[in-house]
C-alpha atoms as a PDB file:
ATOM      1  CA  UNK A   1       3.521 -12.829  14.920  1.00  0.00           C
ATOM      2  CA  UNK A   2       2.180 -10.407  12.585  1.00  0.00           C
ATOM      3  CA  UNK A   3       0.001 -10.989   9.807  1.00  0.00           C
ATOM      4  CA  UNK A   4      -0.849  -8.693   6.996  1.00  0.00           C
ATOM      5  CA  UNK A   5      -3.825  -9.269   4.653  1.00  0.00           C
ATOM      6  CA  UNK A   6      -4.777  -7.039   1.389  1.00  0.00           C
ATOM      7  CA  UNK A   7      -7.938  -6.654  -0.639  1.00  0.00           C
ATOM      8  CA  UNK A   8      -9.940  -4.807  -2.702  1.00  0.00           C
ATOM      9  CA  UNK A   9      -7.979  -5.341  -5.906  1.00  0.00           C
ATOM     10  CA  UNK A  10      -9.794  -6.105  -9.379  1.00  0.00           C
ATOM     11  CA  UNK A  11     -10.226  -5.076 -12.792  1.00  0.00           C
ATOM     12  CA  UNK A  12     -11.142  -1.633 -13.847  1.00  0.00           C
ATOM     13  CA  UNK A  13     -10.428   0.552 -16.839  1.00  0.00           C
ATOM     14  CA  UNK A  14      -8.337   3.787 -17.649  1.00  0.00           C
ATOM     15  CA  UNK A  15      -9.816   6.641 -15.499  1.00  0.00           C
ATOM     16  CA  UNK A  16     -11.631   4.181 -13.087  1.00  0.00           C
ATOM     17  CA  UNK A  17     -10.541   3.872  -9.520  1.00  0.00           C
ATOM     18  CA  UNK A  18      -9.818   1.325  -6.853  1.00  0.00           C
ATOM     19  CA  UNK A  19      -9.690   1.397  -2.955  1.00  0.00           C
ATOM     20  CA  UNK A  20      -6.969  -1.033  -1.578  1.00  0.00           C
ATOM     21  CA  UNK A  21      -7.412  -1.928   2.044  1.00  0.00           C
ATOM     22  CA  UNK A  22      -4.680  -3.796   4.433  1.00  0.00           C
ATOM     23  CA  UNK A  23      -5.529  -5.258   7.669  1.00  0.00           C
ATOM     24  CA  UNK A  24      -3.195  -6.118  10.240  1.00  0.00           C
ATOM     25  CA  UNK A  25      -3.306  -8.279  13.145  1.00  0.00           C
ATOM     26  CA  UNK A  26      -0.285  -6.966  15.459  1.00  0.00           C
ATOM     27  CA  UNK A  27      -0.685  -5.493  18.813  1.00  0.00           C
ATOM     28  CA  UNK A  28       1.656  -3.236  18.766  1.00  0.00           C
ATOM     29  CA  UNK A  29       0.278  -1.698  14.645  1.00  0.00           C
ATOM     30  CA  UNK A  30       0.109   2.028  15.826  1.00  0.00           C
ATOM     31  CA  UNK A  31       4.070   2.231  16.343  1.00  0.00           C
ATOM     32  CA  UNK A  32       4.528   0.796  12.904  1.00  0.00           C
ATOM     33  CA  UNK A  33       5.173   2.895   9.765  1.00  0.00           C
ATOM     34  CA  UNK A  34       3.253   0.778   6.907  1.00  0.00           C
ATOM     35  CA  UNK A  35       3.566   1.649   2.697  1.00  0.00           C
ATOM     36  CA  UNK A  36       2.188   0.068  -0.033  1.00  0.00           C
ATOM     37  CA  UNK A  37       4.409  -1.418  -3.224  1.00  0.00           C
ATOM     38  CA  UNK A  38       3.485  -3.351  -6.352  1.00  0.00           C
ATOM     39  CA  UNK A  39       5.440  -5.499  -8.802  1.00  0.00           C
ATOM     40  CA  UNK A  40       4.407  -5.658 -12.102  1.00  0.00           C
ATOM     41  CA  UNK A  41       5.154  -9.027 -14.367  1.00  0.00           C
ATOM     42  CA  UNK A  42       8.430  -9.217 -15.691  1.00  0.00           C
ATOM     43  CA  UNK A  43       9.587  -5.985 -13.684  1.00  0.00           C
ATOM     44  CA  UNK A  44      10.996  -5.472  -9.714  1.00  0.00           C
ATOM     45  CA  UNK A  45       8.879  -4.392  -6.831  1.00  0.00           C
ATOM     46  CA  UNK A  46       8.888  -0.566  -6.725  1.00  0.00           C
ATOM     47  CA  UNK A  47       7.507   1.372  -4.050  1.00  0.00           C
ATOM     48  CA  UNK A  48       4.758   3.207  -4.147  1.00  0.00           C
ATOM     49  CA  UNK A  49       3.358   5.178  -0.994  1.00  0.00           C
ATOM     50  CA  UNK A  50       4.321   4.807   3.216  1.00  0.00           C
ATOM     51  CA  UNK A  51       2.235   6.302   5.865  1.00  0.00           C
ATOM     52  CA  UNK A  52       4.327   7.077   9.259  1.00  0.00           C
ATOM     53  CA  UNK A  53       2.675   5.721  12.793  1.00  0.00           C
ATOM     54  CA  UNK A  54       0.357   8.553  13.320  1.00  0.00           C
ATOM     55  CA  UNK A  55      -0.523   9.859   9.473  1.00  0.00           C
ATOM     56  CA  UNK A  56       0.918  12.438  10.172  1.00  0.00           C
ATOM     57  CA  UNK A  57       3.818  12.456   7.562  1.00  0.00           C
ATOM     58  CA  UNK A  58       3.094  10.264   4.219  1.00  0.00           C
ATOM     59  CA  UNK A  59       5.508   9.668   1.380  1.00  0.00           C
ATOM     60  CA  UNK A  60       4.790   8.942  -2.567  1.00  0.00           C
ATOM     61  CA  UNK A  61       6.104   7.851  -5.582  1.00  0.00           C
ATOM     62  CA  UNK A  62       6.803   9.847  -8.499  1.00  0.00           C
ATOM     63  CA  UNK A  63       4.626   7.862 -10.578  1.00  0.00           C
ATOM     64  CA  UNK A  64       1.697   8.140  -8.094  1.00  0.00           C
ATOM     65  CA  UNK A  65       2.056  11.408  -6.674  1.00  0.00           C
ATOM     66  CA  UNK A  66      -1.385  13.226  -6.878  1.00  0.00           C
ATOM     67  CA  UNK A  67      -2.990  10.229  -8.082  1.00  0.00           C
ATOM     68  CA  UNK A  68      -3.007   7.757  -4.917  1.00  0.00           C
ATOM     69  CA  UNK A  69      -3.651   8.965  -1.442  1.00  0.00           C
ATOM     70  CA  UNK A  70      -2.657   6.616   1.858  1.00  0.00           C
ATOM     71  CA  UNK A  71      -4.568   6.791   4.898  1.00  0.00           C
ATOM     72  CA  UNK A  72      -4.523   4.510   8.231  1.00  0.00           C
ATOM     73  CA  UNK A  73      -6.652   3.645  11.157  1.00  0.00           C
ATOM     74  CA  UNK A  74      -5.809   2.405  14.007  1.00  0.00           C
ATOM     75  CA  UNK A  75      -8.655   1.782  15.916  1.00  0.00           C
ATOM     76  CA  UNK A  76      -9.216  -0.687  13.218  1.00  0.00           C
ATOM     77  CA  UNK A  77      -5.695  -1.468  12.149  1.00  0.00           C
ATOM     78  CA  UNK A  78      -6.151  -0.919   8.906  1.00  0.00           C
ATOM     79  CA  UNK A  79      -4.390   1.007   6.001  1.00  0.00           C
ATOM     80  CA  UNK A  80      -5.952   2.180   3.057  1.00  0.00           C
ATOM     81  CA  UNK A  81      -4.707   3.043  -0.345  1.00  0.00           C
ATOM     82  CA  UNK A  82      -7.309   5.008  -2.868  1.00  0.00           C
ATOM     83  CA  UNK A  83      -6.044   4.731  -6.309  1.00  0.00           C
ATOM     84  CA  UNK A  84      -7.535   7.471  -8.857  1.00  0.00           C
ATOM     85  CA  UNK A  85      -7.072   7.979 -12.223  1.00  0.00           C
ATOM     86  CA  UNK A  86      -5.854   4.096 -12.680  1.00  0.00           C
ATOM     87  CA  UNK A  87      -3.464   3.754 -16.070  1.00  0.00           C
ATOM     88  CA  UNK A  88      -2.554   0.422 -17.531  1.00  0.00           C
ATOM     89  CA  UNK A  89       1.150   0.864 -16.319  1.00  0.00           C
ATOM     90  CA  UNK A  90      -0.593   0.928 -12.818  1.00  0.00           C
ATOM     91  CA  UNK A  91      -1.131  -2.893 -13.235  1.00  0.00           C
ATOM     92  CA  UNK A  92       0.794  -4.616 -10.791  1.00  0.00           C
ATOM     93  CA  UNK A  93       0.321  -7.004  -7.280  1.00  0.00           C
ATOM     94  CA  UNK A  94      -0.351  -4.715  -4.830  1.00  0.00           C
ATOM     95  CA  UNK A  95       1.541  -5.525  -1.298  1.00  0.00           C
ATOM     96  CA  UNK A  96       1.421  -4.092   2.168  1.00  0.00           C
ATOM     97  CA  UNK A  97       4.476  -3.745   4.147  1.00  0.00           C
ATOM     98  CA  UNK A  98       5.220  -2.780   7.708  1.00  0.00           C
ATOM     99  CA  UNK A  99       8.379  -1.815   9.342  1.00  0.00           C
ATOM    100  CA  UNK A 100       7.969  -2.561  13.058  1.00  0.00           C
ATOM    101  CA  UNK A 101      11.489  -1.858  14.581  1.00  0.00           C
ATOM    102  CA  UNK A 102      12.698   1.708  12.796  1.00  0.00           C
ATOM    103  CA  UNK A 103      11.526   4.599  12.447  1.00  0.00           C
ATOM    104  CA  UNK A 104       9.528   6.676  10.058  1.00  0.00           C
ATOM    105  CA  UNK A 105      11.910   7.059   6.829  1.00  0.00           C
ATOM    106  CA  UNK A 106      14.163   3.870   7.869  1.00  0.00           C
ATOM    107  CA  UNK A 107      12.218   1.729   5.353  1.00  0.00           C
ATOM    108  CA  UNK A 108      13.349  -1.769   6.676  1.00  0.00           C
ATOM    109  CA  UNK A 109      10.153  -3.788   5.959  1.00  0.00           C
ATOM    110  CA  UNK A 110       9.999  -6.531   8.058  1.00  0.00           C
ATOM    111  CA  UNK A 111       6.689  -7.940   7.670  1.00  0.00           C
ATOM    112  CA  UNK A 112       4.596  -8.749   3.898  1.00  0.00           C
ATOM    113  CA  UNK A 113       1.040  -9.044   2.689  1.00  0.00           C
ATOM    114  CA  UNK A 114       0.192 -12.186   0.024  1.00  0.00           C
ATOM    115  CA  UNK A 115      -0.973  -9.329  -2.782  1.00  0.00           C
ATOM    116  CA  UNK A 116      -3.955  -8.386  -4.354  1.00  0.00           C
ATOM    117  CA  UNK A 117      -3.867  -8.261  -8.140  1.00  0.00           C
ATOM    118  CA  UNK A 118      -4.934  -4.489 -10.051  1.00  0.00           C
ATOM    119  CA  UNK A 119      -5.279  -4.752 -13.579  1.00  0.00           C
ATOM    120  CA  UNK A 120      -5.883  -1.275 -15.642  1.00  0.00           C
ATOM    121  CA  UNK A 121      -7.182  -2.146 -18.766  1.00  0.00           C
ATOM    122  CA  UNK A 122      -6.667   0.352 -21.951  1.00  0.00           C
END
């Protein structure tokens, strides 16, 4: 039974920036490798950064790469995404993901957040 719950999405402008944050309720969250992707309307989900158990080793998109910055906690059993430099093509639902069965770089996401909506206006 694992439940994963986002927030911290809004509305912001060009330039602004946004702190996602995803908390998890699983026992067993330090083993799991968690990421962040977004889908924006009419488009497929894309990925967009993954974090391994430790935060140790992180992994980015293209399109975010030096902009957004993952981070976890696991004393709290949270995972954090800061978002910098927002564009309007970063508008999208915003969903947390964990993989609880591979390992880091398998990508098999088992588990699903509900969202949080961004919207970068121009």
């Amino acid at each position: 039974q694992v439940h994963l719950i986002e927030s911290g999405g809004g509305l912001v402008q060009t330039g602004d920036s946004l702190r996602l944050s995803c908390s998890a309720n699983g026992r067993t969250f330090t083993s799991w490798t968690m990421a962040w992707f977004r889908q924006a309307p009419e488009k497929e989900r894309e990925f967009v950064a993954n974090i391994n158990w430790s935060g140790s080793e992180t992994k980015y998109s293209d399109d975010v790469q030096g902009r957004f910055t993952i981070s976890r906690d696991n004393g709290k059993r949270t995972v954090t995404l800061q978002m910098n430099t927002l564009k309007p093509e970063d508008t999208a639902v915003y969903f947390c993901a964990a993989d609880t069965r591979g390992w880091y770089g398998s990508d098999n996401y088992d588990y699903w957040g509900q969202g949080t909506q961004v919207t970068v206006a121009s």
